[in-house]
Protein backbone atom coordinates (compact mmCIF):
# COMPACT_ATOMS: atom_id res chain seq x y z
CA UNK A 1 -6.83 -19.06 -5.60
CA UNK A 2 -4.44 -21.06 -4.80
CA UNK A 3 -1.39 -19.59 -6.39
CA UNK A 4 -0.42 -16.00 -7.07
CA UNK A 5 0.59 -15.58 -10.93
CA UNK A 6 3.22 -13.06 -11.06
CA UNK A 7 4.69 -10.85 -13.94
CA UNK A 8 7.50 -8.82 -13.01
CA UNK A 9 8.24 -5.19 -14.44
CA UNK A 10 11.87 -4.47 -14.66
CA UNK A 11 15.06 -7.26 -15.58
CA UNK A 12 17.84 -4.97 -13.31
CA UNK A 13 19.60 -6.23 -10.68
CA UNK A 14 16.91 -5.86 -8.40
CA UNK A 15 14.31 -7.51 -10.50
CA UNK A 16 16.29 -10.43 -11.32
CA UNK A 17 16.70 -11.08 -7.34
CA UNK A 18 12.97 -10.87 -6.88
CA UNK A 19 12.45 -13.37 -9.88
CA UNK A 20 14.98 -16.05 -9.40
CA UNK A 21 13.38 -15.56 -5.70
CA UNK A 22 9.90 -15.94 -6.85
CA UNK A 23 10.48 -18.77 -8.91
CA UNK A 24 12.15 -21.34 -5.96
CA UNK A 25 11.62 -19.82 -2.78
CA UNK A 26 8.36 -18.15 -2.38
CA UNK A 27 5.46 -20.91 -1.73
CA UNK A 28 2.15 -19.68 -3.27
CA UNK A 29 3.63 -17.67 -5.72
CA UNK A 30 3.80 -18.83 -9.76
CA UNK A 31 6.40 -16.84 -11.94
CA UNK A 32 5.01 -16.77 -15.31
CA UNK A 33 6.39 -13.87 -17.11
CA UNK A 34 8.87 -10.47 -16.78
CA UNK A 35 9.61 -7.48 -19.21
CA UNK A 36 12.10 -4.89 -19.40
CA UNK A 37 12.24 -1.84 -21.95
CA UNK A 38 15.91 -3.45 -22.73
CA UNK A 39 13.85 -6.74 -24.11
CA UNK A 40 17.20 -8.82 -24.23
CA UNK A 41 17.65 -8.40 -20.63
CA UNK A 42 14.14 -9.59 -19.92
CA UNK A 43 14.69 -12.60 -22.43
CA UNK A 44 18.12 -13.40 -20.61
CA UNK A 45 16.17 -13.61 -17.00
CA UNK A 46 13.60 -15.59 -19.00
CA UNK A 47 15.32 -18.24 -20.23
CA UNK A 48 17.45 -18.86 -17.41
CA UNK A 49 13.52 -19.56 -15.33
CA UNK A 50 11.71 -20.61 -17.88
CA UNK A 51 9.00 -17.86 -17.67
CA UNK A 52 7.91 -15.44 -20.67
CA UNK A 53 9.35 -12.28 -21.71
CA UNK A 54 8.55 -9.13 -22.97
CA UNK A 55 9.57 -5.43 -23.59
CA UNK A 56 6.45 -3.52 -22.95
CA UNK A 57 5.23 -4.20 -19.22
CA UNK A 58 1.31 -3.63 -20.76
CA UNK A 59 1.46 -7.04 -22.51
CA UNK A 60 1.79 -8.36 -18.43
CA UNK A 61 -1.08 -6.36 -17.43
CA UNK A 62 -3.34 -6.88 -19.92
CA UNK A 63 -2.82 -10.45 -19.62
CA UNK A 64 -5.74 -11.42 -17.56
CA UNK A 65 -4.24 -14.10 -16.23
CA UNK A 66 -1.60 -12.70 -14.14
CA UNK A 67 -2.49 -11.53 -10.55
CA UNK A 68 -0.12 -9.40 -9.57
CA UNK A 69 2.95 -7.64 -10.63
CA UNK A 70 6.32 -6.76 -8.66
CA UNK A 71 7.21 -2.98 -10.25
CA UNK A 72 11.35 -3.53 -10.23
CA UNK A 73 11.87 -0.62 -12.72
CA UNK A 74 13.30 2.83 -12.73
CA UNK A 75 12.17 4.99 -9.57
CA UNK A 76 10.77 7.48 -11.86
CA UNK A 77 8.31 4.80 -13.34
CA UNK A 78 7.33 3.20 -10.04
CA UNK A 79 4.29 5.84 -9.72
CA UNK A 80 2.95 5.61 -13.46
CA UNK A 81 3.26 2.14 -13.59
CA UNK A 82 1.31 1.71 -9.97
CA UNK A 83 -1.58 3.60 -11.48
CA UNK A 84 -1.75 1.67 -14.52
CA UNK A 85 -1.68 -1.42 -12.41
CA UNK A 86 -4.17 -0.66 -10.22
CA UNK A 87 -6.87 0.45 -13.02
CA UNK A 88 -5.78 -3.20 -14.60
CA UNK A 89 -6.69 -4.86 -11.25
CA UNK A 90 -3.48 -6.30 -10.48
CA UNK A 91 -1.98 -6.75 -6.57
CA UNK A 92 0.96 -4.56 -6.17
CA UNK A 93 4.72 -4.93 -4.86
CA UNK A 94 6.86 -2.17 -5.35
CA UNK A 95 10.33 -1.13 -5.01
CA UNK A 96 10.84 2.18 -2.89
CA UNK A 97 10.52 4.60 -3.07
CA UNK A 98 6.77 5.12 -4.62
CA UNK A 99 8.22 9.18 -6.21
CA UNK A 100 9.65 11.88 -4.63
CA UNK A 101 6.69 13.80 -5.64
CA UNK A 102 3.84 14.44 -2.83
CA UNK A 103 1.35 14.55 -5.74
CA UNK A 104 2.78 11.26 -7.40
CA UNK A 105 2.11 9.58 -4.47
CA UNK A 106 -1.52 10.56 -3.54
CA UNK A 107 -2.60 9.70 -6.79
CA UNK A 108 -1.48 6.50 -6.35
CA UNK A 109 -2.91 6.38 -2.95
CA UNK A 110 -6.55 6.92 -4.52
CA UNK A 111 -5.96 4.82 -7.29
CA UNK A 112 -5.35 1.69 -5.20
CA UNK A 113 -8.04 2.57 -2.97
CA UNK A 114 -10.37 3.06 -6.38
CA UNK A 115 -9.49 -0.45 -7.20
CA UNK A 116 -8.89 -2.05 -3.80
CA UNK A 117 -6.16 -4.40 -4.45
CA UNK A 118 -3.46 -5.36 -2.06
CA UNK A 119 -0.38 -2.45 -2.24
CA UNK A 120 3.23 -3.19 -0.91
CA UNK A 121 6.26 -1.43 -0.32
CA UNK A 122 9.74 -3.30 -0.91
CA UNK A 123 11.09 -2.11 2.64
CA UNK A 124 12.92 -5.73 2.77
CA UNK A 125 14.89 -4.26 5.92
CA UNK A 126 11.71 -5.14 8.13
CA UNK A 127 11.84 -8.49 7.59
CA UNK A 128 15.71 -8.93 8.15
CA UNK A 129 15.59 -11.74 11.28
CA UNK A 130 17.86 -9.42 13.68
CA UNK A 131 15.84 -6.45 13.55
CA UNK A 132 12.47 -8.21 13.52
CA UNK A 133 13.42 -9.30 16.62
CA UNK A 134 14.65 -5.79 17.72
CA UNK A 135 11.11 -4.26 16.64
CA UNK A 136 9.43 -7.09 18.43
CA UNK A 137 11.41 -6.79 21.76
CA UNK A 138 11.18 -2.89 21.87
CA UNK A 139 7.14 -3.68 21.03
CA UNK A 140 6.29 -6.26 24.29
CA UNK A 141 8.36 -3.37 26.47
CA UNK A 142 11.58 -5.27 26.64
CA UNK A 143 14.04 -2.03 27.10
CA UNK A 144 10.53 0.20 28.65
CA UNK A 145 9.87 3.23 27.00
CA UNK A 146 12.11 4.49 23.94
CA UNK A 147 14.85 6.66 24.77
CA UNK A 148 17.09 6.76 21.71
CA UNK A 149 17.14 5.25 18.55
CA UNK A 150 20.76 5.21 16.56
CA UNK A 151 20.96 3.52 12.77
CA UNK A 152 24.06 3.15 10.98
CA UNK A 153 23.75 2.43 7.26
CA UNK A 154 27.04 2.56 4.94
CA UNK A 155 27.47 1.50 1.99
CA UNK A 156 31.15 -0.29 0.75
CA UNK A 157 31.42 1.91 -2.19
CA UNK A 158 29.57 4.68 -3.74
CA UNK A 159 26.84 4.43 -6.49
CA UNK A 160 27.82 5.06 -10.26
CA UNK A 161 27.54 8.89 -11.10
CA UNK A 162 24.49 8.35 -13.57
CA UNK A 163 22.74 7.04 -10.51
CA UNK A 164 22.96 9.49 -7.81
CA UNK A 165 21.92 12.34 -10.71
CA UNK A 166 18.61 10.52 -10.94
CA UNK A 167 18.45 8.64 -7.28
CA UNK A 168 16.83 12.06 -5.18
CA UNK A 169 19.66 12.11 -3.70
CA UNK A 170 21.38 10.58 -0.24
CA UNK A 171 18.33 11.47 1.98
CA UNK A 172 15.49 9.97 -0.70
CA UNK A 173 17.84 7.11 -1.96
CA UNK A 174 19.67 5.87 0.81
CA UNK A 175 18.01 7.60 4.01
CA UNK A 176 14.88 6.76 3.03
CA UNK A 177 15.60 2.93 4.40
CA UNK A 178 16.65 4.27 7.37
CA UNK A 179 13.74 6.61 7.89
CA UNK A 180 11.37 4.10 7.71
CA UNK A 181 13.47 1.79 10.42
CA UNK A 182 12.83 3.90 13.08
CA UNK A 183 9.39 4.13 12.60
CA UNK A 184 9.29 0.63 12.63
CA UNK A 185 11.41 0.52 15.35
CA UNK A 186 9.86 2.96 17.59
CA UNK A 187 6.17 2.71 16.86
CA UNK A 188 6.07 5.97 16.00
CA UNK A 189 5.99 8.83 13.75
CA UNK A 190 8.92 11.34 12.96
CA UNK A 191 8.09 15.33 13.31
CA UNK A 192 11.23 17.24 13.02
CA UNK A 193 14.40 16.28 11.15
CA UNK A 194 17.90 18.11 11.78
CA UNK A 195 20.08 16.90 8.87
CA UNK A 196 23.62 17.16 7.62
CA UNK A 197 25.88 16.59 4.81
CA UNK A 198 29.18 16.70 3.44
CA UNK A 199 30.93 15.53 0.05
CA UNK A 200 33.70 13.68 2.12
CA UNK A 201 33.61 10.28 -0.21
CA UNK A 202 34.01 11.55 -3.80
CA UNK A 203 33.89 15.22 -5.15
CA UNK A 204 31.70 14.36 -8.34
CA UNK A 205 28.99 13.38 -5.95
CA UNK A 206 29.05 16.78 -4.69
CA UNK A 207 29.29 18.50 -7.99
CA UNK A 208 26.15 16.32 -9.27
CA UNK A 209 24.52 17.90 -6.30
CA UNK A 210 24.28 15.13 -3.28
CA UNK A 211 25.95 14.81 -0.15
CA UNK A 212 27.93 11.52 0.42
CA UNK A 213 27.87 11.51 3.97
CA UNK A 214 25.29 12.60 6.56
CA UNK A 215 24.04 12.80 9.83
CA UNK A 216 20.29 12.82 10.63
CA UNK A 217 19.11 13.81 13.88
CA UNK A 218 15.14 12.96 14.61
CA UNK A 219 12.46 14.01 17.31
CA UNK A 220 9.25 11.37 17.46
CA UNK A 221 5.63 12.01 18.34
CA UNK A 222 6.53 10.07 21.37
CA UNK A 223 9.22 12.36 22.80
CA UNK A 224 11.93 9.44 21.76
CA UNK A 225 14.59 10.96 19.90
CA UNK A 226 17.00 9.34 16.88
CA UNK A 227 20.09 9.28 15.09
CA UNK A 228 20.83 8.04 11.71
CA UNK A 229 24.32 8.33 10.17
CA UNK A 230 25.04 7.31 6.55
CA UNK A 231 28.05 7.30 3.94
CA UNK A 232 28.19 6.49 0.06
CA UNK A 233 31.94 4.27 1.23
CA UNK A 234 32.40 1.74 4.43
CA UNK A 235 35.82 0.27 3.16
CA UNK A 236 35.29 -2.61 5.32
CA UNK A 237 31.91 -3.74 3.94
CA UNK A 238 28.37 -3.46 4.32
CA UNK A 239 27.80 -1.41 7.94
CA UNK A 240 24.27 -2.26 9.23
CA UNK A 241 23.71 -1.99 12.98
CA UNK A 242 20.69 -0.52 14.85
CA UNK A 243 20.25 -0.24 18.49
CA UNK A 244 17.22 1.03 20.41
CA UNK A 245 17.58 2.22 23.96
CA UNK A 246 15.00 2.58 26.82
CA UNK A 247 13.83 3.52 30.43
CA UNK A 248 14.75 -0.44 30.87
CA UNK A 249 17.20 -1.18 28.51
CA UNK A 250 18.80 -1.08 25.25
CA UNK A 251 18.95 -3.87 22.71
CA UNK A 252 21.19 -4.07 19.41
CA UNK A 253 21.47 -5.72 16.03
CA UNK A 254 25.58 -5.86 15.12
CA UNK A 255 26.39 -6.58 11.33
CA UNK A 256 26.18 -9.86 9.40
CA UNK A 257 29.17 -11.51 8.87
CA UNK A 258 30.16 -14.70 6.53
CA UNK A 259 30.43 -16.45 10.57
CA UNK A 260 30.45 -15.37 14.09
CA UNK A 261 33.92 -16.81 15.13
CA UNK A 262 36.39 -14.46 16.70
CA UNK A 263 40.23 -15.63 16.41
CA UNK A 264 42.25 -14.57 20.11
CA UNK A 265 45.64 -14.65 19.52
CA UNK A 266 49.08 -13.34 21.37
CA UNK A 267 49.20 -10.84 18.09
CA UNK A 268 45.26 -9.55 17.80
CA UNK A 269 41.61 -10.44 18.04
CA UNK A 270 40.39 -11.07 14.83
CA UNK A 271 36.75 -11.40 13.31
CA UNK A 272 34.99 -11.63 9.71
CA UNK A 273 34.33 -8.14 7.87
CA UNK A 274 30.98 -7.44 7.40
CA UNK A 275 29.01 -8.87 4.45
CA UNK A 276 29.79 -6.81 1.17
CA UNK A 277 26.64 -5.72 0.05
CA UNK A 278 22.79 -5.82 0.01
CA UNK A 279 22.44 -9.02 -2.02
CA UNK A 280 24.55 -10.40 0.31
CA UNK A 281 23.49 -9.06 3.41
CA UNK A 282 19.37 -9.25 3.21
CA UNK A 283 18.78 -11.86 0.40
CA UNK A 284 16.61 -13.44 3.18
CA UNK A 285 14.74 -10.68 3.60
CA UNK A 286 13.69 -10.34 0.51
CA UNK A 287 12.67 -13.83 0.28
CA UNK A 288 10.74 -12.87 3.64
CA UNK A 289 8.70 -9.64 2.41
CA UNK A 290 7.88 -11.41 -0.94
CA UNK A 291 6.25 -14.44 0.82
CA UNK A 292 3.80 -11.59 3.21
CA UNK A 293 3.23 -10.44 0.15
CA UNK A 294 1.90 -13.52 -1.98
CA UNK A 295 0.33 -14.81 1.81
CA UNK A 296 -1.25 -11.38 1.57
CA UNK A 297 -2.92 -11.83 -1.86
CA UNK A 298 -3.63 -15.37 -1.59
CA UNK A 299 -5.34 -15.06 2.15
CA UNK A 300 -6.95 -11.55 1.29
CA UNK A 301 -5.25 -9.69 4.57
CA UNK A 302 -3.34 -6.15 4.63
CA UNK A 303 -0.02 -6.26 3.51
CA UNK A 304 2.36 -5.52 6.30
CA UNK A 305 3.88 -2.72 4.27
CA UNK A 306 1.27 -0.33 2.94
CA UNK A 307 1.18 2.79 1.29
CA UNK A 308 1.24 5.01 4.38
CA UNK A 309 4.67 3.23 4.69
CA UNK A 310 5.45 4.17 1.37
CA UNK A 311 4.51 7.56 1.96
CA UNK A 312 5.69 8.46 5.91
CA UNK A 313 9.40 7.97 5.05
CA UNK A 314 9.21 10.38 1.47
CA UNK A 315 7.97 13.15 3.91
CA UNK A 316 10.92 12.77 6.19
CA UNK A 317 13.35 12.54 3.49
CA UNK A 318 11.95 15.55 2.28
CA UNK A 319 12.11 17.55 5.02
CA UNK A 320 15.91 16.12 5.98
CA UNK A 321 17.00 17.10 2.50
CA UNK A 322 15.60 20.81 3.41
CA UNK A 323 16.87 21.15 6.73
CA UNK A 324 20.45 19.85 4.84
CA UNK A 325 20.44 22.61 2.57
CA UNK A 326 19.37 25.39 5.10
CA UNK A 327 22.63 24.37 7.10
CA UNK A 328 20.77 21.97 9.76
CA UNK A 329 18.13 23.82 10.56
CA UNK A 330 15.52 21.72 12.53
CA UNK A 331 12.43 21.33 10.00
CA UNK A 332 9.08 19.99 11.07
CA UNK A 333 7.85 16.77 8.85
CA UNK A 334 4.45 17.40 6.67
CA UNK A 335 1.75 16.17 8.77
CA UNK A 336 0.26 13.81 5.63
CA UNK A 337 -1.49 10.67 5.92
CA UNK A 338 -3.12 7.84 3.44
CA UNK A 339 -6.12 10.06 4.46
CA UNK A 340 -4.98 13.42 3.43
């Protein structure tokens, strides 16, 4: 094979990024069609890359001449539409999270092990350069043994209301990025979550049932222990910053801004604000995790994102979300595994 024909299921924001990506930047990988149940939208993205379109995403994988599909639709479709893909023989990337439902998951699980094609999880924050190079410093032993890991994520402004009524809310939206950093961060698994939240951003969120601002508090398999704080509104941009500290060190990944100068001057010090959003921030990254993924298919290897990576961070999300609503309880993380 020596290119991976790609459909793609789902013309939103995310699934345009992922095609225009596909189509220029991704070596090995051949764009040929993308469908949306809003067909104009799918038709727009179509013209504008010369690919096909459609509105029902069976048409891509019945075609038999498409490899693999990138699932870019609603969360609530990413499970049904995995299954279906995997009976159809197709290679898989999709979006997070797989469902919020335990049994969703598995039966995904068995149905890409039924069919054995290649399974990845859009966790584009793993390929971002700065923590790459966090995960692979912590990995040789450059700060010793793990300590403490901290994660900041904020957003610049809060989600439409119609969103966060169908997202899962903060901890399976938003966290659930963050939840799977550390792990990648510290090697290890997460067993007890201490969570809280407040409605500090906008009082609809709270009404629709979600928190817009938390603080997570983690204990590893390892002994290390973490700390993940997020909010729905960063007025000064996109906040991303990790740091990982250790028996000989700590090491740190500050935010992306449009250039590193710094302006000294008699009146103040003055730097760029962060970059304003994801697009912005880790369009790289997704270029990044889209070209494992076609390297993946085309060289027959694992995919460096698998399913147990799709399923490890639902679990803590799950259990952070409980421990939320029992006032910050500590709660102990399912014990569940690709194998059972």
């Amino acid at each position: 094979m020596n290119a991976l024909r790609i459909g793609i299921i789902g013309a939103g924001r995310i699934g345009r990024l992922h095609a225009n990506n596909l189509k220029s930047r991704v070596p090995g990988a051949e764009l040929v069609a993308i469908s949306d149940v809003h067909e104009p939208a799918a038709k727009e993205v179509a013209a504008s890359l010369g690919i096909a379109a459609c509105g029902d995403y069976h048409a891509i994988l019945s075609d038999p001449a498409i490899d693999a599909v990138f699932i870019c639709s609603s969360t609530n479709t990413h499970s049904p539409i995995s299954i279906e893909a995997a009976r159809a023989g197709k290679h898989i990337f999709c979006e997070k999270p797989i469902d919020h439902d335990l049994d969703k998951i598995k039966a995904v699980i068995d149905a890409v092990r039924a069919s054995g094609v290649k399974y990845q999880i859009g966790f584009n924050r793993r390929f971002d350069r700065n923590f790459k190079r966090v995960h692979e410093i912590v990995k040789e032993g450059g700060v010793g043994d793990v300590h403490i890991v901290k994660v900041t994520s904020r957003d610049p402004e809060a989600p439409p209301l119609s969103y966060v009524k169908t997202s899962g809310g903060i901890f399976l939206d938003m966290a659930i990025h963050d939840f799977d950093m550390v792990r990648y961060l510290t090697g290890s698994e997460v067993v007890e979550v201490s969570a809280f939240g407040a409605c500090l951003v906008d009082p609809e969120i709270g009404k629709a049932g979600d928190a817009d601002t938390c603080a997570i508090m983690l204990r590893f398999e390892n002994g290390a222990l973490g700390v993940i704080d997020n909010s729905r509104q960063a007025v000064y941009g996109y906040d991303q910053r990790i740091e990982v500290f250790g028996s000989k060190g700590c090491i740190t990944a500050d935010n992306e801004t449009a250039n590193n100068t710094t302006l000294y001057t008699a009146d103040a010090v003055t730097r760029e604000k962060p970059l304003w959003f994801f697009l912005e921030r880790y369009n790289d990254a997704y270029i990044a995790e889209a070209r494992s993924f076609v390297e993946a298919c085309l060289n027959d290897r694992e995919t460096p994102v698998g399913v147990n990576d799709g399923l490890q961070p639902v679990l803590i999300g799950l259990a952070a979300k409980e421990s939320c609503e029992k006032g910050g309880v500590p709660v102990k993380v399912a014990k569940k595994t690709c194998g059972g």
